[in-house]
Protein backbone atom coordinates (compact mmCIF):
# COMPACT_ATOMS: atom_id res chain seq x y z
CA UNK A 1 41.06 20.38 22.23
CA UNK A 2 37.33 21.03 22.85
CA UNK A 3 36.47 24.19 24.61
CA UNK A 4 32.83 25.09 25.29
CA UNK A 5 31.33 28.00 27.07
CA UNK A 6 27.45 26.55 26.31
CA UNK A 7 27.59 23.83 29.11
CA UNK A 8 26.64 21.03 26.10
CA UNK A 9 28.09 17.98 26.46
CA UNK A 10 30.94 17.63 23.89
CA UNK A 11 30.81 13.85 22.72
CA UNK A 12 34.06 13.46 21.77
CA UNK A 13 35.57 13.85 25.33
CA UNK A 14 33.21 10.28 26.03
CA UNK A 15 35.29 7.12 26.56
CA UNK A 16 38.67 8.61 26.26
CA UNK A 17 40.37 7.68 29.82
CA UNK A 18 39.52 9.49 33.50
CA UNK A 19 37.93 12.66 33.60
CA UNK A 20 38.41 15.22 35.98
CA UNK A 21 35.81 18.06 36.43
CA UNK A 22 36.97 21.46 38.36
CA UNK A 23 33.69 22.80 39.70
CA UNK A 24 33.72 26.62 40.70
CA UNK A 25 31.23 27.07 43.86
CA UNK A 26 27.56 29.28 43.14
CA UNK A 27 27.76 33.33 44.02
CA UNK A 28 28.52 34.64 47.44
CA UNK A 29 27.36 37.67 48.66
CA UNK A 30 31.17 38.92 48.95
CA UNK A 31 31.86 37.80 45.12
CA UNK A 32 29.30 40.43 44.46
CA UNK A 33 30.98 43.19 46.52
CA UNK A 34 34.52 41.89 44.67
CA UNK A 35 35.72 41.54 48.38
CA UNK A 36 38.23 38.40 48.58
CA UNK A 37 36.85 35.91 50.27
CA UNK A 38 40.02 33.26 50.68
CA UNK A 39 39.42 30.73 53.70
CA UNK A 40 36.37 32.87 55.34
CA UNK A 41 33.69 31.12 55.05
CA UNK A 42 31.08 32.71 53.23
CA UNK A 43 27.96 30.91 52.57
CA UNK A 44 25.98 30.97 49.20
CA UNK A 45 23.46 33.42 48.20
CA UNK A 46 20.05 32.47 46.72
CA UNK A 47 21.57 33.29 43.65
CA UNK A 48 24.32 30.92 44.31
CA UNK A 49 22.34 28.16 45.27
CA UNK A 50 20.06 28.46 41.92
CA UNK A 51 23.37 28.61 40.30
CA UNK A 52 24.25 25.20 42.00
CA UNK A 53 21.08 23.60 41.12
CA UNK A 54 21.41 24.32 37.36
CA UNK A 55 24.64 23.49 36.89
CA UNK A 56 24.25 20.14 38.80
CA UNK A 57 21.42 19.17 36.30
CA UNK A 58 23.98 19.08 33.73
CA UNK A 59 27.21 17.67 35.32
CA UNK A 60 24.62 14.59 36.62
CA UNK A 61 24.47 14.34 32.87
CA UNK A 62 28.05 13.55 32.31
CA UNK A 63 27.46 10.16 35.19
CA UNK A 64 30.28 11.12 37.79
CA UNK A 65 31.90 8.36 39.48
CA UNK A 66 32.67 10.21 42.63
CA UNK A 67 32.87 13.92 43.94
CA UNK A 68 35.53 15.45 46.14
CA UNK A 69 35.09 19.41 47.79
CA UNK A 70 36.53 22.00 49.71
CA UNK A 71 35.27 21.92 53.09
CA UNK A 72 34.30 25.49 52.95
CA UNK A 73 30.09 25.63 53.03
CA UNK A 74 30.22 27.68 49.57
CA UNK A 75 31.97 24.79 47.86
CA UNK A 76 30.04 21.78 50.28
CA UNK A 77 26.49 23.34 49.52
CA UNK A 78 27.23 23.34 45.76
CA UNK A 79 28.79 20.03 45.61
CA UNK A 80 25.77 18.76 47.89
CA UNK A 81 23.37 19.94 44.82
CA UNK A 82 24.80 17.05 42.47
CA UNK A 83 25.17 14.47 45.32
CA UNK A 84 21.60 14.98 45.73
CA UNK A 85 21.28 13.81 42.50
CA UNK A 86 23.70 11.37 41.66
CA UNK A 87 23.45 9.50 45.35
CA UNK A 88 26.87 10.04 45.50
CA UNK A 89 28.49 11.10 48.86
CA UNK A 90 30.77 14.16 49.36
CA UNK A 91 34.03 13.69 50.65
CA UNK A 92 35.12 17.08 51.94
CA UNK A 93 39.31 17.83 52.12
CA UNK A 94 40.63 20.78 53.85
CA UNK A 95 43.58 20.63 50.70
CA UNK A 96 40.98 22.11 48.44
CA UNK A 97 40.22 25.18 50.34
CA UNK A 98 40.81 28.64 48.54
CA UNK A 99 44.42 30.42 49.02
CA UNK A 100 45.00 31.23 52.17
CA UNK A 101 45.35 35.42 51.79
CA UNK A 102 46.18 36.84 55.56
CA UNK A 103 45.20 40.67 55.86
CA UNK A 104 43.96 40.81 52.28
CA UNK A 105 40.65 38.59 53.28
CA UNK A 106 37.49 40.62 53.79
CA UNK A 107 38.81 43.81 52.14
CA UNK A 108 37.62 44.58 48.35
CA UNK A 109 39.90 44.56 45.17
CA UNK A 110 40.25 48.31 45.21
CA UNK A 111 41.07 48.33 48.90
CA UNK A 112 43.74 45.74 48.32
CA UNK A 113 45.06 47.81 45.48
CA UNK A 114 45.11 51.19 47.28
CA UNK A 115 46.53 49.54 50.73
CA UNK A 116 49.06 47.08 48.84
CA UNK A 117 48.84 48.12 45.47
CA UNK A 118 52.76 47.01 44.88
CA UNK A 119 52.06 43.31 46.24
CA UNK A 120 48.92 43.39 44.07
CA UNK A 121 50.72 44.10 41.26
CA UNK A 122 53.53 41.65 41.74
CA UNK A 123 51.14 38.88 41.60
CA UNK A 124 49.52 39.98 38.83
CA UNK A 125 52.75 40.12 36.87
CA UNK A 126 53.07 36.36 37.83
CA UNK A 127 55.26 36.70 40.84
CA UNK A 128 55.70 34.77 43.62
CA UNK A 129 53.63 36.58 46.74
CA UNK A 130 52.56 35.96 49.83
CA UNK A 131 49.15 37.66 49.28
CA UNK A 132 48.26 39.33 52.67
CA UNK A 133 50.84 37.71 54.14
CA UNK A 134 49.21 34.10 53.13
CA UNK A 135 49.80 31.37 51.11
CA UNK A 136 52.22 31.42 47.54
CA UNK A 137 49.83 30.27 44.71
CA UNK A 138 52.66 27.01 44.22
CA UNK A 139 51.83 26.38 47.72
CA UNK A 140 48.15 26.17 47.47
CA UNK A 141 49.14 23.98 44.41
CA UNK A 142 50.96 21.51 46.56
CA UNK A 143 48.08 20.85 48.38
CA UNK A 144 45.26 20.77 46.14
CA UNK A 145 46.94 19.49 43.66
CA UNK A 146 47.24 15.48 45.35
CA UNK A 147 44.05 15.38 46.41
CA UNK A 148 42.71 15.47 42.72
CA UNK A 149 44.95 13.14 41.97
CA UNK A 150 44.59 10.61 44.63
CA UNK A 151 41.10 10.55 43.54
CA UNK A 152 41.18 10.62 40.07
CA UNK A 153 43.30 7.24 40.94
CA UNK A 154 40.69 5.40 42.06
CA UNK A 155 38.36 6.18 39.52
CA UNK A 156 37.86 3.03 37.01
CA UNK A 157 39.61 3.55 33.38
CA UNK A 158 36.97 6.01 32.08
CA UNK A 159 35.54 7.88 34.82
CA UNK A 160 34.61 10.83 36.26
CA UNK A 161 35.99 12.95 39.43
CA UNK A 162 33.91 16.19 40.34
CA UNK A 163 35.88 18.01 42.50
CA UNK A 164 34.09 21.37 43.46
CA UNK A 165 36.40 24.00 44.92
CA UNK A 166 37.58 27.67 44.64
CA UNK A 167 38.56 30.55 41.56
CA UNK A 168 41.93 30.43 42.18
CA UNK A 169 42.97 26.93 43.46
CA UNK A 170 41.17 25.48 40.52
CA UNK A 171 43.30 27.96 38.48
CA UNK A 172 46.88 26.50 40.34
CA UNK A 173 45.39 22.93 40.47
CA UNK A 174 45.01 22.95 36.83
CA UNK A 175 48.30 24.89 36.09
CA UNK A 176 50.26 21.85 38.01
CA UNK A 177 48.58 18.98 36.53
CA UNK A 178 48.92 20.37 32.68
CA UNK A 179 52.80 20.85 33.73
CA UNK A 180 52.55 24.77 33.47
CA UNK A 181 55.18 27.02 34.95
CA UNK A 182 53.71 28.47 37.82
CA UNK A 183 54.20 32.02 36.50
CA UNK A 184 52.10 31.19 33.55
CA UNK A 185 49.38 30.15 35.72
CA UNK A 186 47.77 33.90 35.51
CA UNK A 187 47.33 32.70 31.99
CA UNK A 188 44.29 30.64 32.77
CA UNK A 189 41.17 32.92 32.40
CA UNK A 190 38.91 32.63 35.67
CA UNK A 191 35.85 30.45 36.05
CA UNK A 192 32.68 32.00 36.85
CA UNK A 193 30.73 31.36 39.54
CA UNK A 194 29.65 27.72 38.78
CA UNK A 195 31.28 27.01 35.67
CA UNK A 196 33.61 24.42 35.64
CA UNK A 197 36.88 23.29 33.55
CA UNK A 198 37.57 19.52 32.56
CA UNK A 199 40.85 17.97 32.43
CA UNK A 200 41.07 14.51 30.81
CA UNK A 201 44.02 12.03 30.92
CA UNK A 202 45.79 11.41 27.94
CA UNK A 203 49.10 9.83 26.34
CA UNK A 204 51.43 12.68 27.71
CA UNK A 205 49.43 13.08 31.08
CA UNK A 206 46.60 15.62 31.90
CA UNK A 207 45.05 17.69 29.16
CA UNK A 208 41.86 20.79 29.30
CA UNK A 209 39.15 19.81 27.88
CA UNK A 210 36.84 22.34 28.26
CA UNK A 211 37.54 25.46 30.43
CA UNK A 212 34.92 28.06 32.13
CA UNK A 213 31.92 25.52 30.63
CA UNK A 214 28.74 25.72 32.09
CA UNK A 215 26.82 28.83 30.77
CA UNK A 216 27.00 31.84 28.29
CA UNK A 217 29.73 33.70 29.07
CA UNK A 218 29.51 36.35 31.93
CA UNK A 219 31.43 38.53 33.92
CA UNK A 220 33.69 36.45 36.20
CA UNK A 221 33.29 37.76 39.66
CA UNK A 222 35.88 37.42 42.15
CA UNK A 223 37.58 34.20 40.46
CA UNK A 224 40.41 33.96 43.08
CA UNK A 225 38.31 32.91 45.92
């Protein structure tokens, strides 16, 4: 297994059946306040959208075949970076949004934990919740999780899906497609605002690549939405 955290291009992932690349959207304004974000639609900050730019300079690098993203302007505007450099369209699927989190959405991580500190901490033991009254995490997995794959299908034998989306559906998306158990998905350090994992397809099915790749590591802000 290769893991880099440098963004470099790690040669011998080339040539080795379809790739698929899990592209965490640039920095919103509410990743910065820690306030979960879910399905609000947040747009990115200039900070976000530099973030975008960069990182699309290097995954043009890697010659994607096709990009897929949430439908959710902070995932669209990033994945509109590297279609502006690639010529590749953007097909935008609902399935990819971030998990659905009810009354949780909007508030910060310390108001979550002093309003529904025993739900907060259920999830973070691995359990199933309905954060905020939204989504379960296998649930946002169920969705997401097709879409990668009914696009990674029509790739040719060695290419390469983009698929830009959200901190914690990337995190379940990757969890079902490596055959995890959901309640190791926690397991799965976040990605950082525009980092991305890789998953490439192998003998046995899916296997990571490279995970949180992009940059020099940095504090992860907000990596469930």
């Amino acid at each position: 297994m290769a893991v880099s955290t440098t963004g470099e291009v790690t040669a011998g992932n080339q040539g080795r059946g379809r790739r698929v690349i899990l592209w965490r959207h640039g920095q919103t304004s509410w990743n910065v306040e820690r306030r979960f974000q879910g399905t609000t639609d947040v747009e990115l900050t200039g900070t976000g959208v530099a973030q975008a730019r960069r990182a699309a300079r290097l995954l043009a690098s890697l010659g994607p075949d096709a990009i897929v993203a949430s439908d959710l302007s902070r995932a669209a505007n990033t994945a509109a970076e590297l279609a502006a450099l690639t010529g590749l369209d953007v097909t935008l699927d609902e399935g990819l949004r971030e998990t659905y989190a009810g009354v949780w959405q909007g508030l910060t991580h310390d108001e979550i934990i002093a309003r529904y500190g025993e739900e907060y901490a259920a999830w973070k033991r691995g359990e199933p919740v309905r954060r905020g009254g939204g989504e379960l995490e296998t649930e946002v997995a169920d969705r997401a999780a097709p879409v990668v794959l009914r696009h990674a299908e029509k790739l040719p034998d060695d290419g390469t899906l983009v698929v830009v989306s959200h901190g914690g559906t990337i995190r379940t998306t990757i969890g079902r497609l490596l055959g995890l158990e959901a309640h190791h998905w926690e397991s799965l350090g976040g990605l950082s605002n525009c980092c991305w994992s890789v998953l490439g397809e192998g003998a046995r099915g899916w296997r990571l690549l490279e995970h949180n790749a992009g940059t020099l590591p940095e504090p992860v802000l907000g990596d469930d939405d």
